[in-house]
Protein backbone atom coordinates (compact mmCIF):
# COMPACT_ATOMS: atom_id res chain seq x y z
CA UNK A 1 91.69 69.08 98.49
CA UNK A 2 90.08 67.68 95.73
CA UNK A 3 90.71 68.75 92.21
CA UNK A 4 88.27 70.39 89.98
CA UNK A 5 88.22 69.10 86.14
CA UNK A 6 90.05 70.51 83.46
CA UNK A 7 87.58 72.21 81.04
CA UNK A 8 88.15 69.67 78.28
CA UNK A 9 89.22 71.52 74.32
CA UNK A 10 87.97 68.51 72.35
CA UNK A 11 86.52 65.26 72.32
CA UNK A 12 87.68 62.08 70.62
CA UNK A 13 84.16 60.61 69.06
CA UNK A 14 83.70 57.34 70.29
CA UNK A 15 81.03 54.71 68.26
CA UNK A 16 77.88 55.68 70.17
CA UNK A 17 78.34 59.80 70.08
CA UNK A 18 75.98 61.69 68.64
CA UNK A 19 76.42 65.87 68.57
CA UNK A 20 73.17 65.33 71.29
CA UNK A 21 74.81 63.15 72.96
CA UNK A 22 78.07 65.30 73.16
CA UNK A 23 76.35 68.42 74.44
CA UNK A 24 74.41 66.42 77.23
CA UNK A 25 77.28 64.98 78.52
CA UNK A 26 79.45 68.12 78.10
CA UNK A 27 77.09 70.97 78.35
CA UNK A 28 74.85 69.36 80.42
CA UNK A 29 72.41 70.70 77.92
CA UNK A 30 71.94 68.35 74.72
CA UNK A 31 70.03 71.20 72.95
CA UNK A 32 73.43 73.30 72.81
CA UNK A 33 74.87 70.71 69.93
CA UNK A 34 74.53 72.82 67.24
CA UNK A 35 77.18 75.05 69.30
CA UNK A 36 79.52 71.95 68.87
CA UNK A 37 78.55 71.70 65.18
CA UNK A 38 79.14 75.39 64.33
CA UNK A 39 82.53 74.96 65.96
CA UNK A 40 82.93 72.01 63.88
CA UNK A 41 82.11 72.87 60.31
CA UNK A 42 85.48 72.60 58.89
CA UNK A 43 85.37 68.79 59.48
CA UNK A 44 81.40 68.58 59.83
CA UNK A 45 79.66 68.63 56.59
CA UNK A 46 76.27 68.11 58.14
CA UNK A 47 75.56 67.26 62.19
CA UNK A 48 75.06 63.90 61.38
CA UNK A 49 78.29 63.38 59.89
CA UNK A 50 80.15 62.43 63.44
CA UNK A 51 82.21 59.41 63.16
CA UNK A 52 84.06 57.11 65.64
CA UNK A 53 87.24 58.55 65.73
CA UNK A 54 86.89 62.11 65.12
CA UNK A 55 88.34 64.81 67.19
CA UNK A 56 85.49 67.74 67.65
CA UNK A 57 86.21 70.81 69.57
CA UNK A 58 84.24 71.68 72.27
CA UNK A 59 83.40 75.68 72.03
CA UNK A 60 82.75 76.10 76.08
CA UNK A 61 84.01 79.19 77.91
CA UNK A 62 82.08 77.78 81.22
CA UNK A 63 82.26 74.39 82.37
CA UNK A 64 79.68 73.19 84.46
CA UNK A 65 81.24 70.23 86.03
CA UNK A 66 84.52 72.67 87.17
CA UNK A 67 82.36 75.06 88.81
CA UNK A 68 80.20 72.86 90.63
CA UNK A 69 83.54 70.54 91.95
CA UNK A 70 84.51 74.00 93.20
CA UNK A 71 81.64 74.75 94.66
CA UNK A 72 81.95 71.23 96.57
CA UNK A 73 85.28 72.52 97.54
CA UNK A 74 84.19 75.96 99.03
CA UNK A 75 81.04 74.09 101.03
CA UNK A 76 83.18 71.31 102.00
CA UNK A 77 86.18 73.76 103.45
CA UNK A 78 83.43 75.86 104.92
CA UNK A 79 81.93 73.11 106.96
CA UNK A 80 85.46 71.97 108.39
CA UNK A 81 86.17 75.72 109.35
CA UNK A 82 83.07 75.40 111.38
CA UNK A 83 84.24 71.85 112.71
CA UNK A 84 87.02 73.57 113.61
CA UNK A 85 86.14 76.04 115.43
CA UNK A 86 84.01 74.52 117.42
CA UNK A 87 86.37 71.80 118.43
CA UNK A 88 89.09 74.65 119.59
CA UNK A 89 86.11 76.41 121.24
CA UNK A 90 84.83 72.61 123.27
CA UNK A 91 88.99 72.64 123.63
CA UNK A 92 89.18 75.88 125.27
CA UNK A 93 85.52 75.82 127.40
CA UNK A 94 86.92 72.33 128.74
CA UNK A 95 89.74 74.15 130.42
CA UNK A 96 87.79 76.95 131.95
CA UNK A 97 87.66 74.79 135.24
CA UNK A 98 91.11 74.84 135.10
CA UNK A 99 91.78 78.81 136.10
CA UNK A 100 89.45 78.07 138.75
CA UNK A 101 87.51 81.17 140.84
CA UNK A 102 90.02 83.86 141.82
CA UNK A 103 90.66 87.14 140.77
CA UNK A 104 93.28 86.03 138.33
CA UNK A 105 91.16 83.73 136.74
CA UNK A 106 87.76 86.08 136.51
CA UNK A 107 90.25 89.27 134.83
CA UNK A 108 91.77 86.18 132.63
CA UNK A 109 87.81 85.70 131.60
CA UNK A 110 86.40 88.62 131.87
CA UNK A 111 88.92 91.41 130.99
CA UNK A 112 90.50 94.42 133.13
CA UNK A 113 90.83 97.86 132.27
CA UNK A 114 89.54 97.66 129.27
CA UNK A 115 91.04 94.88 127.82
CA UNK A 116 88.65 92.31 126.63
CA UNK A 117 88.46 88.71 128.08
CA UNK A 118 88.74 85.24 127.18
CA UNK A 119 84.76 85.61 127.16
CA UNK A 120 84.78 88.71 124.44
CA UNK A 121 87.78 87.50 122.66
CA UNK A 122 86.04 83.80 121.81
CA UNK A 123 83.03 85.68 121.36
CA UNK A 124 84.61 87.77 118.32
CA UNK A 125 86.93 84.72 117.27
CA UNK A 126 83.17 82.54 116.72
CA UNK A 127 81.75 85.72 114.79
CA UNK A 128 84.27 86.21 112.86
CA UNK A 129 84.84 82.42 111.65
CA UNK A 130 80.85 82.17 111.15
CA UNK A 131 81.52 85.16 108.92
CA UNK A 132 83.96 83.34 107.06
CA UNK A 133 81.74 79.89 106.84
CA UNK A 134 78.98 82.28 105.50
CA UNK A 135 81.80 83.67 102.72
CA UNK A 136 82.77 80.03 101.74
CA UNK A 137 78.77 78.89 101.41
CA UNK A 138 78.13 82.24 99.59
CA UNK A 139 80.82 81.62 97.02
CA UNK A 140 79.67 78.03 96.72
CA UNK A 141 76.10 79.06 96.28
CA UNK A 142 76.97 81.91 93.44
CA UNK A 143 79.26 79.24 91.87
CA UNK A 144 76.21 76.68 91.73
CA UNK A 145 74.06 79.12 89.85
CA UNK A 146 76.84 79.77 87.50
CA UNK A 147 76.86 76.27 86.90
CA UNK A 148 72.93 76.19 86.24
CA UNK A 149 72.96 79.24 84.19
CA UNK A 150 75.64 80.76 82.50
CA UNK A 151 76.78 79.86 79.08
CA UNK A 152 79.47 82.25 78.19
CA UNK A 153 80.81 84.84 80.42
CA UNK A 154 82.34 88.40 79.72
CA UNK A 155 85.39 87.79 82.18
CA UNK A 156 86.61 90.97 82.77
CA UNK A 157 83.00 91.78 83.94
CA UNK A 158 82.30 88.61 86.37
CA UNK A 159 83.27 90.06 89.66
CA UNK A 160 81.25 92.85 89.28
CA UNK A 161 78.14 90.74 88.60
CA UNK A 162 79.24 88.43 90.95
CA UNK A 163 79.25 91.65 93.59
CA UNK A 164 75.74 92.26 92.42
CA UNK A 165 73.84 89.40 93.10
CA UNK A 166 71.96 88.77 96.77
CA UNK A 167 72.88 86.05 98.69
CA UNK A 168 71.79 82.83 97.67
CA UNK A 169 68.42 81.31 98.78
């Protein structure tokens, strides 16, 4: 599994940085530099002060990059869930020729007496893993537009707005 960053605490300025420049490449929003300046004033005098050098904090409660590489991991584990199951399920059809025609082999597909089949069984067993693929591209989806749009969070609150929101487009 690939690891998501670390959201980074500071920055070491390096000779091209600019507090734009910082924000853009940290924010993924260069018009959020004043929030690295206000978090900065103690060794800022003015936002054009940055030197090479210079260790600036960087005030971020979300990190865009993080969410989106877990994002990538929730899509990514989803699609291999559905590789998976259909592989087992190829696996399993390929060996239907094996219990041949007989009674034995139509209760072991069908069911008896109210016991579900091979047939009803793989049925669920598909359902229930596209269920779970849908889950993992949901979460991926909701983490995206976090990402795109979410600046600071209340965390105590996020699963609850998380519950809230339809599923994404």
């Amino acid at each position: 599994m690939t690891e998501a960053p670390e959201r980074p605490q500071s920055v070491t300025v390096t000779p091209d940085d600019t507090l734009w420049s910082l924000a853009e490449e940290y924010f993924e929003d260069s018009s959020r530099w004043n929030a690295i300046y206000e978090a900065n004033r103690d060794v800022l005098t003015d936002p054009t002060a940055v030197r090479p050098g210079m260790v600036l904090r960087l005030p971020m409660e979300i990190y865009p990059r993080h969410l989106r590489a877990v994002a990538g991991v929730f899509a990514t584990e989803g699609g291999d869930l559905a590789d998976f199951v259909r592989q087992a399920g190829d696996d399993l059809n390929a060996i239907g020729d094996f219990w041949g025609q007989d009674k034995l082999a139509t209760t072991f597909f069908k069911g008896e007496g109210g016991s579900m089949g091979y047939e009803a069984v793989s049925s669920q067993i598909a359902r229930d893993f596209e269920s779970l693929r849908e889950g993992h591209a949901g979460i991926a989806g909701r983490l995206r537009l976090m990402a795109d749009h979410v600046e600071v969070a209340d965390w105590d609150s996020i699963a609850a707005i998380l519950a809230t929101l339809s599923e994404p487009d």
